[in-house]
PDB file of N, CA and C in Angstrom:
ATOM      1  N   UNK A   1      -8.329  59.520 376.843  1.00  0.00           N
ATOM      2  CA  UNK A   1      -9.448  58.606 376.787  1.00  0.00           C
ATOM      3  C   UNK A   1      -9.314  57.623 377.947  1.00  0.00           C
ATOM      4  N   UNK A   2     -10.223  57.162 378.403  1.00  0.00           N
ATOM      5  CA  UNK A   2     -10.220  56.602 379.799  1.00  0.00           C
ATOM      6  C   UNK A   2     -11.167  55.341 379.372  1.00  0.00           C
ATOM      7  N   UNK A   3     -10.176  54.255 380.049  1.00  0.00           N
ATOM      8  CA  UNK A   3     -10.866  52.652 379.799  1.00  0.00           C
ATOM      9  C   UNK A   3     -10.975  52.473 380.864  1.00  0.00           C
ATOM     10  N   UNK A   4     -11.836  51.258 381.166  1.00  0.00           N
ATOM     11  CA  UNK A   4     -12.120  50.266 382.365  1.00  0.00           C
ATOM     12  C   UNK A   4     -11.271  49.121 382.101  1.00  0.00           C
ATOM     13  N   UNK A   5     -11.396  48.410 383.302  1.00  0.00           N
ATOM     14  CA  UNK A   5     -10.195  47.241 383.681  1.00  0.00           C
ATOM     15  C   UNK A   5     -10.342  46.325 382.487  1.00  0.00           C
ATOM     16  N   UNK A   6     -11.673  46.431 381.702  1.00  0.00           N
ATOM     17  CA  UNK A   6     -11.966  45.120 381.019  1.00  0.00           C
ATOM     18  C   UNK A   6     -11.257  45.719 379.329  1.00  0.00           C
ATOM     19  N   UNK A   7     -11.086  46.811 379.143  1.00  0.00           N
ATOM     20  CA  UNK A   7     -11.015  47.386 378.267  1.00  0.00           C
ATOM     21  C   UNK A   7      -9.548  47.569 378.035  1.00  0.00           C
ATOM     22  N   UNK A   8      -8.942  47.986 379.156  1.00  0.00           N
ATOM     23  CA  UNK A   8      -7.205  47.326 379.265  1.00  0.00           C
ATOM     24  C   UNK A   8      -6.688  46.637 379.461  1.00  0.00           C
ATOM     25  N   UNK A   9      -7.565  45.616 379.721  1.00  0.00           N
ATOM     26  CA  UNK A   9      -6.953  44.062 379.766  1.00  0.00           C
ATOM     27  C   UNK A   9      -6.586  43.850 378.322  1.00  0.00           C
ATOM     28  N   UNK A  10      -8.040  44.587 377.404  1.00  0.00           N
ATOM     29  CA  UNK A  10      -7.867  44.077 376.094  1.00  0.00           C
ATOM     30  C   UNK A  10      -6.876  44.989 375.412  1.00  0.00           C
ATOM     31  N   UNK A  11      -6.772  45.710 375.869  1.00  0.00           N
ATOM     32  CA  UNK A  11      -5.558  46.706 375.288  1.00  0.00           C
ATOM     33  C   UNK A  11      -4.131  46.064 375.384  1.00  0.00           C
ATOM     34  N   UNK A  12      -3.872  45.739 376.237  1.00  0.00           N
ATOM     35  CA  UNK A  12      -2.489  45.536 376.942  1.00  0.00           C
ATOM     36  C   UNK A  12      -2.320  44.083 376.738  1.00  0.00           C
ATOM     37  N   UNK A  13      -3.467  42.893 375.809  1.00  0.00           N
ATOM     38  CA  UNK A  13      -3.313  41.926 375.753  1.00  0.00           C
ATOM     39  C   UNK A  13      -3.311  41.040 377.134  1.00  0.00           C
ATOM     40  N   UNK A  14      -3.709  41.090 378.275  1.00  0.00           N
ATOM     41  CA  UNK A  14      -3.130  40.813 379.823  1.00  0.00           C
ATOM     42  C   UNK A  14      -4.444  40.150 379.806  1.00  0.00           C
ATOM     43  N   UNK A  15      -4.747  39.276 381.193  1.00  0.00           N
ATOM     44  CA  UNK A  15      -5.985  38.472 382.033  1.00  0.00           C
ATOM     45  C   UNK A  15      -6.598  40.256 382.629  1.00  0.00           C
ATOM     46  N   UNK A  16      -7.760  39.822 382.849  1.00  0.00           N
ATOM     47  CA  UNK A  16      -8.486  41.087 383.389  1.00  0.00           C
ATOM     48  C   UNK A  16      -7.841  41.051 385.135  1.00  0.00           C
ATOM     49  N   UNK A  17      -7.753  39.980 385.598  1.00  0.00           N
ATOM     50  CA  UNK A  17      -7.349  39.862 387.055  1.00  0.00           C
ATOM     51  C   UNK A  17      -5.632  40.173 386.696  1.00  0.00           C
ATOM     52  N   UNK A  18      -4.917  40.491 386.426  1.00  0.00           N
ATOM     53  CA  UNK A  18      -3.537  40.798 386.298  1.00  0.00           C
ATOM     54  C   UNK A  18      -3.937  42.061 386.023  1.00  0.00           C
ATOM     55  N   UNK A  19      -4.664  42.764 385.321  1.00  0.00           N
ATOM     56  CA  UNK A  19      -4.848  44.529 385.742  1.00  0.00           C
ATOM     57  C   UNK A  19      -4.925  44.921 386.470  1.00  0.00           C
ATOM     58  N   UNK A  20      -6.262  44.190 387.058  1.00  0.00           N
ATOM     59  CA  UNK A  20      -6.993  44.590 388.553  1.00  0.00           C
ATOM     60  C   UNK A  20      -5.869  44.811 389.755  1.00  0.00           C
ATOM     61  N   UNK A  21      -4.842  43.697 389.502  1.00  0.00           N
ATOM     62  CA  UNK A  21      -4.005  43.897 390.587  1.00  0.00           C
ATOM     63  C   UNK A  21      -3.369  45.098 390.301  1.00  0.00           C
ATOM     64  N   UNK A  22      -2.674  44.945 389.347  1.00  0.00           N
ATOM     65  CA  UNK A  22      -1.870  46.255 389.132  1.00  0.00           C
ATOM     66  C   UNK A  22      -2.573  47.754 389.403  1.00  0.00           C
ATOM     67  N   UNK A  23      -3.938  47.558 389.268  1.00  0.00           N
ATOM     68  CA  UNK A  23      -4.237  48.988 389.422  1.00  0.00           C
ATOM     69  C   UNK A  23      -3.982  48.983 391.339  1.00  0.00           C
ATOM     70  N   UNK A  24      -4.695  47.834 391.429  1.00  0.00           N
ATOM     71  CA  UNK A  24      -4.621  48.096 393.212  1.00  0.00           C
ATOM     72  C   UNK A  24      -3.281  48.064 393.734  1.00  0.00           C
ATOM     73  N   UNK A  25      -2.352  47.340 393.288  1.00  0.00           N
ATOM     74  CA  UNK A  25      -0.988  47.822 393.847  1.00  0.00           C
ATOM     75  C   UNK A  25      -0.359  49.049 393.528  1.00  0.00           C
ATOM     76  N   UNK A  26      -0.995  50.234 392.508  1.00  0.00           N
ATOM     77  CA  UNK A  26      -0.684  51.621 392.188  1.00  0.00           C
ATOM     78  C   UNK A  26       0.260  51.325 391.183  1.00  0.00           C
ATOM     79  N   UNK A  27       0.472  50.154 390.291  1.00  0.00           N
ATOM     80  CA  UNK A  27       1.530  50.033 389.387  1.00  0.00           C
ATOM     81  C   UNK A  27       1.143  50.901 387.773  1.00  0.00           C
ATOM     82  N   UNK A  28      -0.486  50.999 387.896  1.00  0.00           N
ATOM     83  CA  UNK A  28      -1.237  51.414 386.774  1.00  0.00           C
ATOM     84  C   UNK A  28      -2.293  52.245 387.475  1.00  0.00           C
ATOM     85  N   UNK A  29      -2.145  53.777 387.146  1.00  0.00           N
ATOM     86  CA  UNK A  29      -2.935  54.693 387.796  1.00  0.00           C
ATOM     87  C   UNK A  29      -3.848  54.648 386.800  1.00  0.00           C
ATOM     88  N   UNK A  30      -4.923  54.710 388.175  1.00  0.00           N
ATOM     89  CA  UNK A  30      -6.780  54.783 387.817  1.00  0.00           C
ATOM     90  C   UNK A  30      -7.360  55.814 389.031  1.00  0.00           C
ATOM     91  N   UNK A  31      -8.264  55.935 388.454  1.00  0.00           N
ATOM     92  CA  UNK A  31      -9.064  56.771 389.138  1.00  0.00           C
ATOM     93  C   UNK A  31     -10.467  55.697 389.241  1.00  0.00           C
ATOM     94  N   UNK A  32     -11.009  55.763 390.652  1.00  0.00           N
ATOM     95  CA  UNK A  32     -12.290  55.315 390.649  1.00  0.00           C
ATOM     96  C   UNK A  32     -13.387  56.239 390.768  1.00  0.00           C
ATOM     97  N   UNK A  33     -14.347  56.064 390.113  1.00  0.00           N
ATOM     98  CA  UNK A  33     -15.237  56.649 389.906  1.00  0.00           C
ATOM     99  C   UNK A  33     -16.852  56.673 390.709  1.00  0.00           C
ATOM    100  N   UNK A  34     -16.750  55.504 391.879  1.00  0.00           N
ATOM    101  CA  UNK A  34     -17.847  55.087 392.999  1.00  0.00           C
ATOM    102  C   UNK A  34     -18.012  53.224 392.452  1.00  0.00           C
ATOM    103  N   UNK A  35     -17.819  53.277 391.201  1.00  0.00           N
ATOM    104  CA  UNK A  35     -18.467  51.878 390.331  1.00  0.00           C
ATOM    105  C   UNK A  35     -17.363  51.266 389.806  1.00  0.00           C
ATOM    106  N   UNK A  36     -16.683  51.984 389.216  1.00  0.00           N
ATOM    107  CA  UNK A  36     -15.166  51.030 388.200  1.00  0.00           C
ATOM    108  C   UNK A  36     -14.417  51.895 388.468  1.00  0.00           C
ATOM    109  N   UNK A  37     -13.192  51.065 387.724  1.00  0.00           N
ATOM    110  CA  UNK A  37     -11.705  51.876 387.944  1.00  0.00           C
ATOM    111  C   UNK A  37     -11.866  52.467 386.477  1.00  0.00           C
ATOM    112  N   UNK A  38     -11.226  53.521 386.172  1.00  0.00           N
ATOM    113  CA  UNK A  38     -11.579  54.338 385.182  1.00  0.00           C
ATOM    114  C   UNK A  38      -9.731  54.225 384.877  1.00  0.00           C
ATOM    115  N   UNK A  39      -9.300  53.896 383.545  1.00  0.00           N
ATOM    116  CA  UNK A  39      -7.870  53.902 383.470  1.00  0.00           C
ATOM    117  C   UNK A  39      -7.131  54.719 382.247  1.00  0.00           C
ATOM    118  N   UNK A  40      -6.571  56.116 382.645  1.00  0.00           N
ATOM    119  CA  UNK A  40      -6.055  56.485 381.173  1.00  0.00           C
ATOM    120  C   UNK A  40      -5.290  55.860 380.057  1.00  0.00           C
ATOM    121  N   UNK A  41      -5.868  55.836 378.996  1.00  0.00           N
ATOM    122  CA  UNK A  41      -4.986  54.913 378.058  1.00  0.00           C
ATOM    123  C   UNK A  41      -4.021  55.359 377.375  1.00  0.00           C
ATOM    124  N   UNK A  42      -3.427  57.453 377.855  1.00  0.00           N
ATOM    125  CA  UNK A  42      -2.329  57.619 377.058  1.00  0.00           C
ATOM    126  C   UNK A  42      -0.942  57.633 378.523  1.00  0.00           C
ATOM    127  N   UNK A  43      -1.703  56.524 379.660  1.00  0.00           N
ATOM    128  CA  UNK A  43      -0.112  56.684 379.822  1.00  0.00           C
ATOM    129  C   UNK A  43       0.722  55.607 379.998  1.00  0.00           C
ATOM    130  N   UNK A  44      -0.068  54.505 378.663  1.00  0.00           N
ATOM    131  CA  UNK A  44       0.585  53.588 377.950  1.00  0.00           C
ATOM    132  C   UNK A  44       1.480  53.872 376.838  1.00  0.00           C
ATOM    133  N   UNK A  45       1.324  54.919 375.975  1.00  0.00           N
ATOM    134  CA  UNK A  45       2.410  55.542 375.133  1.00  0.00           C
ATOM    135  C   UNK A  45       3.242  55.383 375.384  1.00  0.00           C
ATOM    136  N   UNK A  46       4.227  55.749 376.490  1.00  0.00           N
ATOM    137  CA  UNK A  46       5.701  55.763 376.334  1.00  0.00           C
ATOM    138  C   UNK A  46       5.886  54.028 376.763  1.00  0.00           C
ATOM    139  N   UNK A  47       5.153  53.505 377.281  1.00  0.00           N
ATOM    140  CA  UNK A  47       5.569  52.064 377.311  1.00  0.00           C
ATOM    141  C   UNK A  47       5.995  51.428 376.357  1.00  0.00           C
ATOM    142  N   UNK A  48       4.963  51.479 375.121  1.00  0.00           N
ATOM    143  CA  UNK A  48       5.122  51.015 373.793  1.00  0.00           C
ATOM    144  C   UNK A  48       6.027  51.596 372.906  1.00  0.00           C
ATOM    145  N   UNK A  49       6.627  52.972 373.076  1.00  0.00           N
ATOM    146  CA  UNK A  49       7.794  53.258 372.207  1.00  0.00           C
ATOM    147  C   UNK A  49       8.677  52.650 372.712  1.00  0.00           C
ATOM    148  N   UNK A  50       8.631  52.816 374.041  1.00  0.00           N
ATOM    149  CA  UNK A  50       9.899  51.866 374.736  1.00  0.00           C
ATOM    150  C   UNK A  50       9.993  50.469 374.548  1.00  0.00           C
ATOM    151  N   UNK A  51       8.960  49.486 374.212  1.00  0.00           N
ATOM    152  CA  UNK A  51       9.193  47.927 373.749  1.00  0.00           C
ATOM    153  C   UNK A  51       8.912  48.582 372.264  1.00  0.00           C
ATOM    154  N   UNK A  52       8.457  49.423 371.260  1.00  0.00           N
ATOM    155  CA  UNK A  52       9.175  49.471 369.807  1.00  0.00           C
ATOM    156  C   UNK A  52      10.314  49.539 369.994  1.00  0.00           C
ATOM    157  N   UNK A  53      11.138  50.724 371.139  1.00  0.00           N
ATOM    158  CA  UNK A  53      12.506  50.967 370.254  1.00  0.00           C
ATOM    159  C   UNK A  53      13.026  49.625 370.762  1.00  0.00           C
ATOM    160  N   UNK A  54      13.417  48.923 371.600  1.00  0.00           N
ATOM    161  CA  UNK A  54      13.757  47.652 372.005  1.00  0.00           C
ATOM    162  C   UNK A  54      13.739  46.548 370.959  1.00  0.00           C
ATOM    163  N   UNK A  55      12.310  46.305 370.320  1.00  0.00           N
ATOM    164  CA  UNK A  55      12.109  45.493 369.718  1.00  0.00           C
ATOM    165  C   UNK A  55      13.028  45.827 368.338  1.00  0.00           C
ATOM    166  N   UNK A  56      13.206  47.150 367.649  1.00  0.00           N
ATOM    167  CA  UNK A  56      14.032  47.664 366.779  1.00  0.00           C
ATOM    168  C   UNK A  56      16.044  47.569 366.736  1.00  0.00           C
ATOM    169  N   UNK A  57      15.941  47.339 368.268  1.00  0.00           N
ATOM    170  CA  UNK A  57      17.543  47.391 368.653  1.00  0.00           C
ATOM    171  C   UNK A  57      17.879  45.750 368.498  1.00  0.00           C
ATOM    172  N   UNK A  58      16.875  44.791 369.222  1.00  0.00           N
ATOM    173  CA  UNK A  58      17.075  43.179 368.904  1.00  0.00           C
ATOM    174  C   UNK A  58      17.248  42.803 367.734  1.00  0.00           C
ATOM    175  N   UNK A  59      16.370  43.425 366.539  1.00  0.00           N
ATOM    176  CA  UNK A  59      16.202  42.994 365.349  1.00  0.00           C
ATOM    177  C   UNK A  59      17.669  43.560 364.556  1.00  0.00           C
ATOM    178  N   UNK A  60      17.867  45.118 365.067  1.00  0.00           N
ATOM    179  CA  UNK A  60      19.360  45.023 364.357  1.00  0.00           C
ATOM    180  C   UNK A  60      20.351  44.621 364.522  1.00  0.00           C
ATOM    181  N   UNK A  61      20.398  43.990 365.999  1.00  0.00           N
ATOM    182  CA  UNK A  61      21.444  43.087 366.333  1.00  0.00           C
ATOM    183  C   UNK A  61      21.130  41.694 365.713  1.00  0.00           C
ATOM    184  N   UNK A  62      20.127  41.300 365.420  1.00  0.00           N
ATOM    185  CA  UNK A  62      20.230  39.805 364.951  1.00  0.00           C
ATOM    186  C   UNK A  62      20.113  39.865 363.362  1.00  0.00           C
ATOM    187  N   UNK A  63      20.113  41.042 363.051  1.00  0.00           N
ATOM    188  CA  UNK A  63      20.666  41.604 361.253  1.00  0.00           C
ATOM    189  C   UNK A  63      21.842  41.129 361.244  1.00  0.00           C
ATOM    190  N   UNK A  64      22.887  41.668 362.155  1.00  0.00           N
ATOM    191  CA  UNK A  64      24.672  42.229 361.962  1.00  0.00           C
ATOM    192  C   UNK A  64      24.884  40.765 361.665  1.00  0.00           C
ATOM    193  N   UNK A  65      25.708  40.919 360.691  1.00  0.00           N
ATOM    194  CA  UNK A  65      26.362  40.085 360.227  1.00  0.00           C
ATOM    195  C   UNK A  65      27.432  39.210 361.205  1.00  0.00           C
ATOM    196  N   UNK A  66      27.453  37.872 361.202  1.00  0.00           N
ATOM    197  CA  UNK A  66      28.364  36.952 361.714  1.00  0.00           C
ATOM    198  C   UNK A  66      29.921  37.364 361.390  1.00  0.00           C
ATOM    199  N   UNK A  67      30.890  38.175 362.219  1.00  0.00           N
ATOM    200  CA  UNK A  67      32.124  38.239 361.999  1.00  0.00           C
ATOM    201  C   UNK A  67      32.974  37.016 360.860  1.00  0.00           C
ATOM    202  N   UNK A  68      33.548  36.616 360.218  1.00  0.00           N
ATOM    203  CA  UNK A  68      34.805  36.005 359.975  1.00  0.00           C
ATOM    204  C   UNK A  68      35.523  35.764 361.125  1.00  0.00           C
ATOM    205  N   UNK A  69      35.443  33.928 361.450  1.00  0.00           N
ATOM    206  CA  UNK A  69      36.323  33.504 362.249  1.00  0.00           C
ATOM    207  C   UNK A  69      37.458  33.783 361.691  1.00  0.00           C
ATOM    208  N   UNK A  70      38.479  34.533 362.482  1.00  0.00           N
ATOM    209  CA  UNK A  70      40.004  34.763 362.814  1.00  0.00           C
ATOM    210  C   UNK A  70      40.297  33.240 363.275  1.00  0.00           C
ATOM    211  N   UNK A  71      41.583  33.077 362.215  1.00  0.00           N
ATOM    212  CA  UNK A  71      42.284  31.786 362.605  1.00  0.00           C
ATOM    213  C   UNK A  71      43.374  32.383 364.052  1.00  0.00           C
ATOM    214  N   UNK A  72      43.025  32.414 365.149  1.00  0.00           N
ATOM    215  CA  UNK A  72      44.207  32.839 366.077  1.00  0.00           C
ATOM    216  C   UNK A  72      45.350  31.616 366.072  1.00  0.00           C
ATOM    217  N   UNK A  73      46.644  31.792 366.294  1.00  0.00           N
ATOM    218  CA  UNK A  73      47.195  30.775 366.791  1.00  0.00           C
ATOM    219  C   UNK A  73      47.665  31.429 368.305  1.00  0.00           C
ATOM    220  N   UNK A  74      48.419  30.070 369.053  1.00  0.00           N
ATOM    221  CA  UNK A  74      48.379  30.204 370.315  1.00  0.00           C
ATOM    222  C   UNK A  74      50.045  30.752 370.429  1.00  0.00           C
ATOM    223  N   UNK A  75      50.920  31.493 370.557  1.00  0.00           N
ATOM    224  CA  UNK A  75      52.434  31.582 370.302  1.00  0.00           C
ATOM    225  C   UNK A  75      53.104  31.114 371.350  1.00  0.00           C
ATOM    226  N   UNK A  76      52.785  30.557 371.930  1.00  0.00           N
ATOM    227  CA  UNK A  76      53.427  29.437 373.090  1.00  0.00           C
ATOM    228  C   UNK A  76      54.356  28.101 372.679  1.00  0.00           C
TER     229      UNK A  76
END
């Protein structure tokens, strides 16, 4: 399925001018069509598994339990 700049701005949560660039710096492939940039929206998929699994790895690290301070002594 293919969006316009205004349509992945709203997708991606972003300013419409922070797309625009990205498409023109080739960071986000589009195709123009004579009139708009035409932008596929499945090759945002792997972006978003990649900030799920991320977001899944933070959360189980801030699960793990707080160790038991070890009383060390110093043997000096």
């Amino acid at each position: 399925m293919y969006l316009t700049v205004q349509e992945t701005a709203d997708y991606l949560s972003m300013p419409v001018t922070k797309v625009s660039a990205l498409v023109l710096q080739g960071r986000i492939r589009a195709i123009h069509d004579g009139e708009q940039y035409l932008i596929n929206q499945n090759q945002f998929t792997t972006h978003f598994e990649q900030v799920e699994k991320y977001r899944l790895m933070i959360q189980e690290y801030l699960n793990e339990p707080i160790p038991d301070d070890i009383d060390v002594k110093d043997e000096d």
